[in-house]
C-alpha atoms as a PDB file:
ATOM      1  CA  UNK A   1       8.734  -2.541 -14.704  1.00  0.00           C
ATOM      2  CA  UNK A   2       8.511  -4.261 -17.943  1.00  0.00           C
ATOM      3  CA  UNK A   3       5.575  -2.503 -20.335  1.00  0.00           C
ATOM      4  CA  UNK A   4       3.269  -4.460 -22.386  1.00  0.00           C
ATOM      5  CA  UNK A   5       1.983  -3.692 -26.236  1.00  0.00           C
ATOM      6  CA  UNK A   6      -1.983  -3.253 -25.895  1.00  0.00           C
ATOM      7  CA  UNK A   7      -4.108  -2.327 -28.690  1.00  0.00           C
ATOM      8  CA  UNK A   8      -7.219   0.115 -27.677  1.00  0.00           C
ATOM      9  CA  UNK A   9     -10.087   1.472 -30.286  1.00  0.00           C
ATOM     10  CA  UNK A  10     -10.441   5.456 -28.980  1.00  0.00           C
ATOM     11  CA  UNK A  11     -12.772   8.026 -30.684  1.00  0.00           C
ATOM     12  CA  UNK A  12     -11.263  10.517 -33.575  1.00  0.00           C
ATOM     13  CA  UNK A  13     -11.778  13.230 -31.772  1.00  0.00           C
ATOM     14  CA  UNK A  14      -9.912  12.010 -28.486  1.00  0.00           C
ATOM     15  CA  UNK A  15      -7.204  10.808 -30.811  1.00  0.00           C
ATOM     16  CA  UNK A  16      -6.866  14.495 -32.004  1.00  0.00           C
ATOM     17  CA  UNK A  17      -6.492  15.949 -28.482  1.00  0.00           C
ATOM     18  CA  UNK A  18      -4.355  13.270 -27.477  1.00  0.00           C
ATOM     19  CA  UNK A  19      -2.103  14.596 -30.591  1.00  0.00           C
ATOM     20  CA  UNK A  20      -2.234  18.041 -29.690  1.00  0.00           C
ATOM     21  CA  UNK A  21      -0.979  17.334 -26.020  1.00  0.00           C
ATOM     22  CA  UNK A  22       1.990  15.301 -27.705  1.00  0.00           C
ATOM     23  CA  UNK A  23       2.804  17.650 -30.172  1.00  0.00           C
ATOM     24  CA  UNK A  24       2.721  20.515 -27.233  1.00  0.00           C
ATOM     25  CA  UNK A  25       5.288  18.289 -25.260  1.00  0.00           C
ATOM     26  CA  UNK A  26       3.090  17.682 -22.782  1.00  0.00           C
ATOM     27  CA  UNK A  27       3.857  14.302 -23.292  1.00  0.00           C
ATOM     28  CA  UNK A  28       6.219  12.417 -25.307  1.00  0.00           C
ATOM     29  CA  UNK A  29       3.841   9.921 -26.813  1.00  0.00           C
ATOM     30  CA  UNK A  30       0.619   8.795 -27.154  1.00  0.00           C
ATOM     31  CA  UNK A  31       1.219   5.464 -25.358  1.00  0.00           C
ATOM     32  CA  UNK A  32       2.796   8.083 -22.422  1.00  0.00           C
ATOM     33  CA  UNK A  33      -0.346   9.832 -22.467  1.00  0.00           C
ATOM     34  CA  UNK A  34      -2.370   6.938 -22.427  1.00  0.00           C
ATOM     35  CA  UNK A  35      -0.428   5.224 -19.721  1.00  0.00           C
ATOM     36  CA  UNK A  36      -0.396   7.959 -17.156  1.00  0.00           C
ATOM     37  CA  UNK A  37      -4.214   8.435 -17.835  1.00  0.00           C
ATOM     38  CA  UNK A  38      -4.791   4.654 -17.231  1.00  0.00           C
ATOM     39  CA  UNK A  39      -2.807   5.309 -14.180  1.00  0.00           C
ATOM     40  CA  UNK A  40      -4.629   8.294 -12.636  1.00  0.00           C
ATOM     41  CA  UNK A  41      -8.154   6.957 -13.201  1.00  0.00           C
ATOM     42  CA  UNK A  42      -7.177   3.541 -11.371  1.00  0.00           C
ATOM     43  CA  UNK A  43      -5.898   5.400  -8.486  1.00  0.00           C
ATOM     44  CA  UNK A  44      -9.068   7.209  -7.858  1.00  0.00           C
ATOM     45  CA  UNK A  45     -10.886   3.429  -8.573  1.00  0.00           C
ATOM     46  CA  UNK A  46      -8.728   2.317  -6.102  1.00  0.00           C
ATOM     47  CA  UNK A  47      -9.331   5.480  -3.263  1.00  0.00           C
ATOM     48  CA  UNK A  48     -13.290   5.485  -3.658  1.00  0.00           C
ATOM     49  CA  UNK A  49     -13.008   1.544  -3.365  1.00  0.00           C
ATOM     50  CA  UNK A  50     -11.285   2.190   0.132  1.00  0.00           C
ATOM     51  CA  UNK A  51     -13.510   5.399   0.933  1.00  0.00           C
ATOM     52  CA  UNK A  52     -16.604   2.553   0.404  1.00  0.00           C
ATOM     53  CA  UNK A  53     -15.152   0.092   2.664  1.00  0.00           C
ATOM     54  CA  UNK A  54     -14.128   2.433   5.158  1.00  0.00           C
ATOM     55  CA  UNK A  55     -17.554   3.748   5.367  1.00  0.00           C
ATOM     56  CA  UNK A  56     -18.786   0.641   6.244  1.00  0.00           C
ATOM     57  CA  UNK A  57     -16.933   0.591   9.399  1.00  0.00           C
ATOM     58  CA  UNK A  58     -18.601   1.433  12.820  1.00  0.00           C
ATOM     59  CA  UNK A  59     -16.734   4.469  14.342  1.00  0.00           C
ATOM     60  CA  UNK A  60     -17.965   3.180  17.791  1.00  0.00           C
ATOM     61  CA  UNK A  61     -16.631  -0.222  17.916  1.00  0.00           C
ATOM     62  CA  UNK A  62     -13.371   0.973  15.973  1.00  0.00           C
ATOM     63  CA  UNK A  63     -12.778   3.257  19.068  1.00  0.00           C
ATOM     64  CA  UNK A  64     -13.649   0.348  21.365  1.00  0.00           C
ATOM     65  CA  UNK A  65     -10.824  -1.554  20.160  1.00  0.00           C
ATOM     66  CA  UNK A  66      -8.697   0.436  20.046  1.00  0.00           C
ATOM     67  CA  UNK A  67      -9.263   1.819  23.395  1.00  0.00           C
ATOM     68  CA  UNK A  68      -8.907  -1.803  24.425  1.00  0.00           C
ATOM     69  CA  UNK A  69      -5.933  -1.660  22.594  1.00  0.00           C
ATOM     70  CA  UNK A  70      -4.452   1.413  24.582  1.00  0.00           C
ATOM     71  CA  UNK A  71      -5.886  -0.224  28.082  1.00  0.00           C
ATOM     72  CA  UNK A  72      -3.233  -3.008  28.412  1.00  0.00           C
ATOM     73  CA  UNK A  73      -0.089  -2.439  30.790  1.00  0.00           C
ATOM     74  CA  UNK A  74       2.071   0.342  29.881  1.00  0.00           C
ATOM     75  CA  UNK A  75       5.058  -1.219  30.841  1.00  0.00           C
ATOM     76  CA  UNK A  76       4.371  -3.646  27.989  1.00  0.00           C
ATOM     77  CA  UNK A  77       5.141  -0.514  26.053  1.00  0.00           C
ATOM     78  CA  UNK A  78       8.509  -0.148  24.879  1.00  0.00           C
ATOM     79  CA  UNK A  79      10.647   3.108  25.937  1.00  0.00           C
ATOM     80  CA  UNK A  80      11.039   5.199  22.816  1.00  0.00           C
END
């Protein structure tokens, strides 16, 4: 996927762990660093934003249709 040039303001002192972890190899860059921590804290956005919506779901209803679902004719079913 093509990558983008962003400029960010962080604090000195995040810039000096962010440094350290580079200059450990822990990663090969800062914008490395930067990227996969961009990535990881979207994912987890992402989960608790469908954790919330699932919650809002009634577990009652859900199993009504989809016993409903499983009621039909079996031999509407295909043969696995």
């Amino acid at each position: 996927m093509p990558k983008q040039k962003v400029a960010v303001t962080i604090e000195k002192d995040l810039i000096i762990k962010l440094d350290r972890m580079v200059s450990e190899g822990k990663y090969s860059s800062r914008s490395s660093a930067v990227e996969d921590a961009v990535i990881e804290r979207l994912t987890k956005v992402e989960r608790s934003r469908l954790a919330e919506e699932s919650a809002k779901l009634d577990p009652s209803f859900e199993q009504a249709l989809a016993d409903e679902g499983l009621a039909g004719d079996l031999s509407e079913w295909p043969e696995y």
